[in-house]
C-alpha atoms as a PDB file:
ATOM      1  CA  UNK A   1    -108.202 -67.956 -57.165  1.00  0.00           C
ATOM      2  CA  UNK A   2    -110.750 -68.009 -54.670  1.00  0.00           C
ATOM      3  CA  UNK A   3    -109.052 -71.039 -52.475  1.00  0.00           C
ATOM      4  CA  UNK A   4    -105.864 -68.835 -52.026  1.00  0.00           C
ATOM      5  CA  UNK A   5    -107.707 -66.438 -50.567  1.00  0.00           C
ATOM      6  CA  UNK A   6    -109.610 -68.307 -47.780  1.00  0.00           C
ATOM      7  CA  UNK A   7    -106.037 -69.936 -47.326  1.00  0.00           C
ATOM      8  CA  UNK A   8    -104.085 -66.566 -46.914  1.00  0.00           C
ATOM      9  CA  UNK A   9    -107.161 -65.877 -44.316  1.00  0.00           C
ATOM     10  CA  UNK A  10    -106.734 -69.205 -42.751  1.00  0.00           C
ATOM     11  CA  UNK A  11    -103.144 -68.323 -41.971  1.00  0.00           C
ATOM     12  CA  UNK A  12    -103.556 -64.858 -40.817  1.00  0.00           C
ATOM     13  CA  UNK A  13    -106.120 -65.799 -38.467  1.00  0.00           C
ATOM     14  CA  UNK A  14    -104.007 -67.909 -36.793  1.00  0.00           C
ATOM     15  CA  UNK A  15    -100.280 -65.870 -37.425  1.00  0.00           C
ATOM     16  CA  UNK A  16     -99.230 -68.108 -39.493  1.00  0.00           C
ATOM     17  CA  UNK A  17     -97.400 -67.353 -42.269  1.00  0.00           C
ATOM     18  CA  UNK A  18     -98.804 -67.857 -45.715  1.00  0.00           C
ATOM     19  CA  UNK A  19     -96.850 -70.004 -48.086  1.00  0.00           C
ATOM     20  CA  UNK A  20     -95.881 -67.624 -51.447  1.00  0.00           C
ATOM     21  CA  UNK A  21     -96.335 -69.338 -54.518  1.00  0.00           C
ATOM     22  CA  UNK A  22     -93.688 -68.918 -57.488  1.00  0.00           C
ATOM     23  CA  UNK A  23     -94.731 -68.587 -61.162  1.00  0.00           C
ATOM     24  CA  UNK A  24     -94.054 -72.389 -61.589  1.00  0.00           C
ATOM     25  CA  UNK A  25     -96.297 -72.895 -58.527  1.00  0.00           C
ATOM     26  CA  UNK A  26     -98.704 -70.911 -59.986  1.00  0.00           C
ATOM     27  CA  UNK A  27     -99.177 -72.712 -63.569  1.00  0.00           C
ATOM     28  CA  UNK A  28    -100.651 -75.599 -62.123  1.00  0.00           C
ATOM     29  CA  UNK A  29    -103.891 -73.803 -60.973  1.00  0.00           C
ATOM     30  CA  UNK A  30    -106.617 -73.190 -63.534  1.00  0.00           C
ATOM     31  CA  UNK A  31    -108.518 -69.846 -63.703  1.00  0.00           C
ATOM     32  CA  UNK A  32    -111.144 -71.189 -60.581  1.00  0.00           C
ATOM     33  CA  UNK A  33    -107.799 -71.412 -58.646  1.00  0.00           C
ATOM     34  CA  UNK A  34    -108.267 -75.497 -58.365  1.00  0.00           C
ATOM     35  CA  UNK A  35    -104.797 -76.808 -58.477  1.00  0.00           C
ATOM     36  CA  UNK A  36    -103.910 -79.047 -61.748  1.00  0.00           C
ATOM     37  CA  UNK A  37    -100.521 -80.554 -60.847  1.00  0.00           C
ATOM     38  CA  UNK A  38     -99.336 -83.360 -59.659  1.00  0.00           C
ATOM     39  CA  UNK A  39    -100.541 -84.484 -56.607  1.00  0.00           C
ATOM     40  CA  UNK A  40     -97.509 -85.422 -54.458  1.00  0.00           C
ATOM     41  CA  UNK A  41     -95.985 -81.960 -55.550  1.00  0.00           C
ATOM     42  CA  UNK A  42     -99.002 -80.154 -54.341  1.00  0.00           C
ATOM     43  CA  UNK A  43     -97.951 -76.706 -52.371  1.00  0.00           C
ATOM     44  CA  UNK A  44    -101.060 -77.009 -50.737  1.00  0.00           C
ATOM     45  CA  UNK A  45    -102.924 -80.389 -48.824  1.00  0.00           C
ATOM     46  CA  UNK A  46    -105.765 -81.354 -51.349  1.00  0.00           C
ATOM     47  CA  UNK A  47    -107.632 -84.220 -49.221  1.00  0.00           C
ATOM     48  CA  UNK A  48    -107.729 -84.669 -45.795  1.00  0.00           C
ATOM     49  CA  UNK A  49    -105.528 -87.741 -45.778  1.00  0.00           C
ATOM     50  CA  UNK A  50    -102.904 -85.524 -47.245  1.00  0.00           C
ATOM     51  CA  UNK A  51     -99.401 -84.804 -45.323  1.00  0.00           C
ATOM     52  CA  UNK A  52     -99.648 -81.879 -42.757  1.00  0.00           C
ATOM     53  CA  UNK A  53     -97.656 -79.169 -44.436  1.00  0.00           C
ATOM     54  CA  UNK A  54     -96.640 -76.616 -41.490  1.00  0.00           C
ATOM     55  CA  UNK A  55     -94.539 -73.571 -42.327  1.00  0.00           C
ATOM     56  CA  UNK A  56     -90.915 -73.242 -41.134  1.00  0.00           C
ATOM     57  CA  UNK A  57     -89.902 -71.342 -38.680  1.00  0.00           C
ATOM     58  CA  UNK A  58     -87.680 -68.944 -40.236  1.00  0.00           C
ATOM     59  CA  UNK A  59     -86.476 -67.303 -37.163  1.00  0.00           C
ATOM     60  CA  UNK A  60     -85.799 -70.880 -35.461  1.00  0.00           C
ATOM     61  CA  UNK A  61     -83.667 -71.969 -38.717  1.00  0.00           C
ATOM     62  CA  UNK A  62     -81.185 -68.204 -38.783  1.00  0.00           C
ATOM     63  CA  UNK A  63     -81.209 -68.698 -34.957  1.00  0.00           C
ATOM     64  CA  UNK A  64     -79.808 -72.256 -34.909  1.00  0.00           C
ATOM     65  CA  UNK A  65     -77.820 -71.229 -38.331  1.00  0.00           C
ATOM     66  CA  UNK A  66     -76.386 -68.541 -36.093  1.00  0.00           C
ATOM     67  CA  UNK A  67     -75.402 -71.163 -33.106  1.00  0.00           C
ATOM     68  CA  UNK A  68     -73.920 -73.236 -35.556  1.00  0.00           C
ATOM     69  CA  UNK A  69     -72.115 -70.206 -36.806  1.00  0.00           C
ATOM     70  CA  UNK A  70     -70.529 -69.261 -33.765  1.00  0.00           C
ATOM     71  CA  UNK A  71     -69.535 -72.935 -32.388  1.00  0.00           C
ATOM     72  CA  UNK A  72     -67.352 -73.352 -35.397  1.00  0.00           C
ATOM     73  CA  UNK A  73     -65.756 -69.898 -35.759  1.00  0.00           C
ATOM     74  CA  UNK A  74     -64.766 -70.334 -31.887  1.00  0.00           C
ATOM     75  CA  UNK A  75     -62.947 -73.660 -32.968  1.00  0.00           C
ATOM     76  CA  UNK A  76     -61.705 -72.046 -35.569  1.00  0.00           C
ATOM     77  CA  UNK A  77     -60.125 -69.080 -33.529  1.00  0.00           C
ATOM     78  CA  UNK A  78     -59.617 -71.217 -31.104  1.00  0.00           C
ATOM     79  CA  UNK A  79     -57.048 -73.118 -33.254  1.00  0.00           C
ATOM     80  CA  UNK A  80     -55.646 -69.939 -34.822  1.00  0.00           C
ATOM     81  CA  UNK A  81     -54.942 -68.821 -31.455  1.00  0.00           C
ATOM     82  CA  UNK A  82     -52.908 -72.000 -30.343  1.00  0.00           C
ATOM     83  CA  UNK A  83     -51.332 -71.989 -33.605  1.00  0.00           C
ATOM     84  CA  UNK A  84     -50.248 -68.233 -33.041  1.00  0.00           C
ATOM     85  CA  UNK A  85     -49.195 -69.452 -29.106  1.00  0.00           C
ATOM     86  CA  UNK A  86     -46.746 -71.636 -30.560  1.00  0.00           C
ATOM     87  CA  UNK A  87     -45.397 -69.652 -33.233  1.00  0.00           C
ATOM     88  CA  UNK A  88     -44.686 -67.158 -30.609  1.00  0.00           C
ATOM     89  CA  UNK A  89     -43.351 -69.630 -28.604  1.00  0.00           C
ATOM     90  CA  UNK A  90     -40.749 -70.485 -31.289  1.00  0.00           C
ATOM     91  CA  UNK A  91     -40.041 -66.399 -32.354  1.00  0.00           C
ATOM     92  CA  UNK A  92     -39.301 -66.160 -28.243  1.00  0.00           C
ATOM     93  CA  UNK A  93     -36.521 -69.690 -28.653  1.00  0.00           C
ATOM     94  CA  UNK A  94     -35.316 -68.393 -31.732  1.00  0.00           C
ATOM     95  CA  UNK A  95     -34.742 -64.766 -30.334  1.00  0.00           C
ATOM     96  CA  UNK A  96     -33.308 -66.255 -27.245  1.00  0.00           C
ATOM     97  CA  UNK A  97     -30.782 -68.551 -29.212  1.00  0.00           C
ATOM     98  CA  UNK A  98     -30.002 -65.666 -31.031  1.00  0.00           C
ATOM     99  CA  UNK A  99     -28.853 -63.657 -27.922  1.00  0.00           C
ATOM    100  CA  UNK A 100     -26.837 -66.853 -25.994  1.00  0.00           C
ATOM    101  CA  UNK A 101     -25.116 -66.748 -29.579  1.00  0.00           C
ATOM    102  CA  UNK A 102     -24.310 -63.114 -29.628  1.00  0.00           C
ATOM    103  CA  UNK A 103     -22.629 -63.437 -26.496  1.00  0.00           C
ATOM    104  CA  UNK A 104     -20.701 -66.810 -27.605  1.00  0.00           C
ATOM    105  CA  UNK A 105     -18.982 -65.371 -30.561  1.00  0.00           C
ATOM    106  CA  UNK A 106     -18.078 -62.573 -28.126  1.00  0.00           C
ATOM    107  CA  UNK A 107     -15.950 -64.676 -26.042  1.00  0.00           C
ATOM    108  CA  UNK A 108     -12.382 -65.446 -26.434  1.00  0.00           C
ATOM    109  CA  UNK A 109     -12.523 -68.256 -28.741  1.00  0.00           C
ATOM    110  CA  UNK A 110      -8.988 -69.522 -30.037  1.00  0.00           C
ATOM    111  CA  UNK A 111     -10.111 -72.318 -32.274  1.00  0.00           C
ATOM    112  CA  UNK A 112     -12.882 -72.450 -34.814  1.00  0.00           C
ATOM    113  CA  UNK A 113     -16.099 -73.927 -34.041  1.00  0.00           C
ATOM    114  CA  UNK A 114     -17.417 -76.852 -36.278  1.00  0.00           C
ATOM    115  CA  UNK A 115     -20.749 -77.520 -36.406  1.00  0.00           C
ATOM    116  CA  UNK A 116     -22.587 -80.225 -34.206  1.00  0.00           C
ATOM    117  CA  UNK A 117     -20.134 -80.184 -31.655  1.00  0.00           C
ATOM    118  CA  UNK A 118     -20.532 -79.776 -28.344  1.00  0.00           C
ATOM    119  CA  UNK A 119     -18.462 -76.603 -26.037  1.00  0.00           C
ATOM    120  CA  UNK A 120     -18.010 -75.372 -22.456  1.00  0.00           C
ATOM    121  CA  UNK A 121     -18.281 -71.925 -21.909  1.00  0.00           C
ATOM    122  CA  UNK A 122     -16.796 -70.387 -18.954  1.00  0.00           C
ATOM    123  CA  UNK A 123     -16.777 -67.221 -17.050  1.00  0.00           C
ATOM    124  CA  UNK A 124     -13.165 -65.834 -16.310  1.00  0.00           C
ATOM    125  CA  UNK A 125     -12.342 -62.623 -14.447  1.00  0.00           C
ATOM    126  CA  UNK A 126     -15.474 -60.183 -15.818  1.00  0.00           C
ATOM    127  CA  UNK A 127     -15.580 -62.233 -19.860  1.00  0.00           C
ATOM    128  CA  UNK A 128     -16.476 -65.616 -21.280  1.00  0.00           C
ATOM    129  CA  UNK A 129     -14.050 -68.780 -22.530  1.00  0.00           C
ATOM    130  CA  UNK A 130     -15.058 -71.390 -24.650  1.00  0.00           C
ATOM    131  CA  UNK A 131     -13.499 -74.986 -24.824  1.00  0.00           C
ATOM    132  CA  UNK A 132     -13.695 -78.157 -25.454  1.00  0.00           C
ATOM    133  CA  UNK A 133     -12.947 -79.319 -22.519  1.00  0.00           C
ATOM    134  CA  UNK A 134     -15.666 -80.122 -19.778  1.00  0.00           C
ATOM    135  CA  UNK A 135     -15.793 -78.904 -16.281  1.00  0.00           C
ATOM    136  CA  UNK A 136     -15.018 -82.254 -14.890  1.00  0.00           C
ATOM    137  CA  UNK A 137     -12.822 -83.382 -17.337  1.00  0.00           C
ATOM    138  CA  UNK A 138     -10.003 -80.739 -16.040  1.00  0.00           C
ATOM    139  CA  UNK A 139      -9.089 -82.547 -12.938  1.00  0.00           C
ATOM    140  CA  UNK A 140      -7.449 -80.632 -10.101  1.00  0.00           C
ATOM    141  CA  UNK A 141      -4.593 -79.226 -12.152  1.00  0.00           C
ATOM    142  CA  UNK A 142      -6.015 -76.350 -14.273  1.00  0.00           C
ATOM    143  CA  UNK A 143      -9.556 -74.696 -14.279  1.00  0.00           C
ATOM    144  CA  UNK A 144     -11.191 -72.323 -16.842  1.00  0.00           C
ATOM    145  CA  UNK A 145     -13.080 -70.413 -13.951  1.00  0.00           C
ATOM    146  CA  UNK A 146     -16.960 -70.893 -13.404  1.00  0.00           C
ATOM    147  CA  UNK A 147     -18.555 -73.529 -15.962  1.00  0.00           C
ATOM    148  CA  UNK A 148     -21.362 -71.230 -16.938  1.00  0.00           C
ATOM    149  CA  UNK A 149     -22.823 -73.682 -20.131  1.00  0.00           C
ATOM    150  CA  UNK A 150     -22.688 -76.799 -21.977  1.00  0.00           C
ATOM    151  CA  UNK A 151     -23.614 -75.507 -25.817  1.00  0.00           C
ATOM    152  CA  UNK A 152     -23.533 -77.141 -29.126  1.00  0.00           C
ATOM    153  CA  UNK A 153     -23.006 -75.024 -32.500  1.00  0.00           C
ATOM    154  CA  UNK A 154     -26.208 -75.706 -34.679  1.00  0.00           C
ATOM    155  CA  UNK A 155     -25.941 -75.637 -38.931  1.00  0.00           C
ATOM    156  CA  UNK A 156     -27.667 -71.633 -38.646  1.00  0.00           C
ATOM    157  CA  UNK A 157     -24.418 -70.795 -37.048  1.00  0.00           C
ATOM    158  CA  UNK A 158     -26.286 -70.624 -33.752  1.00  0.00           C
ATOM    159  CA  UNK A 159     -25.941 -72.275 -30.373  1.00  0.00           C
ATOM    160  CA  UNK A 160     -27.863 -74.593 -28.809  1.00  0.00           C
ATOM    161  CA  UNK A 161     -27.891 -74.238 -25.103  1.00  0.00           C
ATOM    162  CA  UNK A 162     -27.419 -78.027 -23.783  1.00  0.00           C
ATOM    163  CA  UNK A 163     -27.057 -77.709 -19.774  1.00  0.00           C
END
């Protein structure tokens, strides 16, 4: 193949690199090394009205692979990471609820709490009240000391803190 040869010298000469031929590439030359095939499947330009036929640049495609690689795993963790925020956000409400309720269902509570309704809890002499009755509902008569929340029981048993 006589015409691959001045090619693969063609190429060198100018760093180029040489285009490798597969076996199926190779059938369609004859023993001269003229190619056979068809002509708008040639590997190779046969006139000199053919199509240039440059080589890729295989360093330019992994490079711009490579951007492309990066932009979308930085969305990517960039989402995870918000997602994560917010979960974290919610363990931190969750873990707070769960300490305002600790501190409910220690207080001197003399009725039982039904759920979705709304409470008062006071502060009285060094422990904490809770009632139904709101801090300016209580007139001038009676107080339960220092209004210290407005809370409502939610169905997890937990409270909700309103004010």
């Amino acid at each position: 193949m006589p015409h691959i040869v001045l090619l693969e010298n063609f190429y060198s000469t100018f760093g180029l690199q040489y285009y490798t031929m597969t076996n199926e590439d190779k059938a369609q030359f004859d023993e001269d090394g003229s190619y056979i095939g068809s002509a708008s499947l040639s590997p190779i330009p046969l006139s000199v009205g053919s199509p240039i036929i440059r080589p890729e640049d295989k360093n330019k495609i992994k490079a711009n692979a490579v951007v492309a690689m990066h932009h979308y795993a930085e969305q990517e963790i960039g989402m995870l990471k918000k997602q994560a925020d917010l979960i974290m956000q919610q363990v931190r409400e969750i873990e707070n609820r769960l300490s305002v309720s600790e501190r409910i269902y220690e207080s001197d509570m003399r009725f039982t709490p039904i759920i979705g309704q709304i409470y008062h809890l006071y502060e009285q002499d060094d422990h904490y009240k809770m009632s139904l009755i709101g801090p300016s509902e209580w007139g001038r008569s009676k107080t339960m000391g220092k209004h210290v929340a407005t809370i409502k029981l939610l169905g997890d048993h937990t409270w909700d803190l309103i004010k």
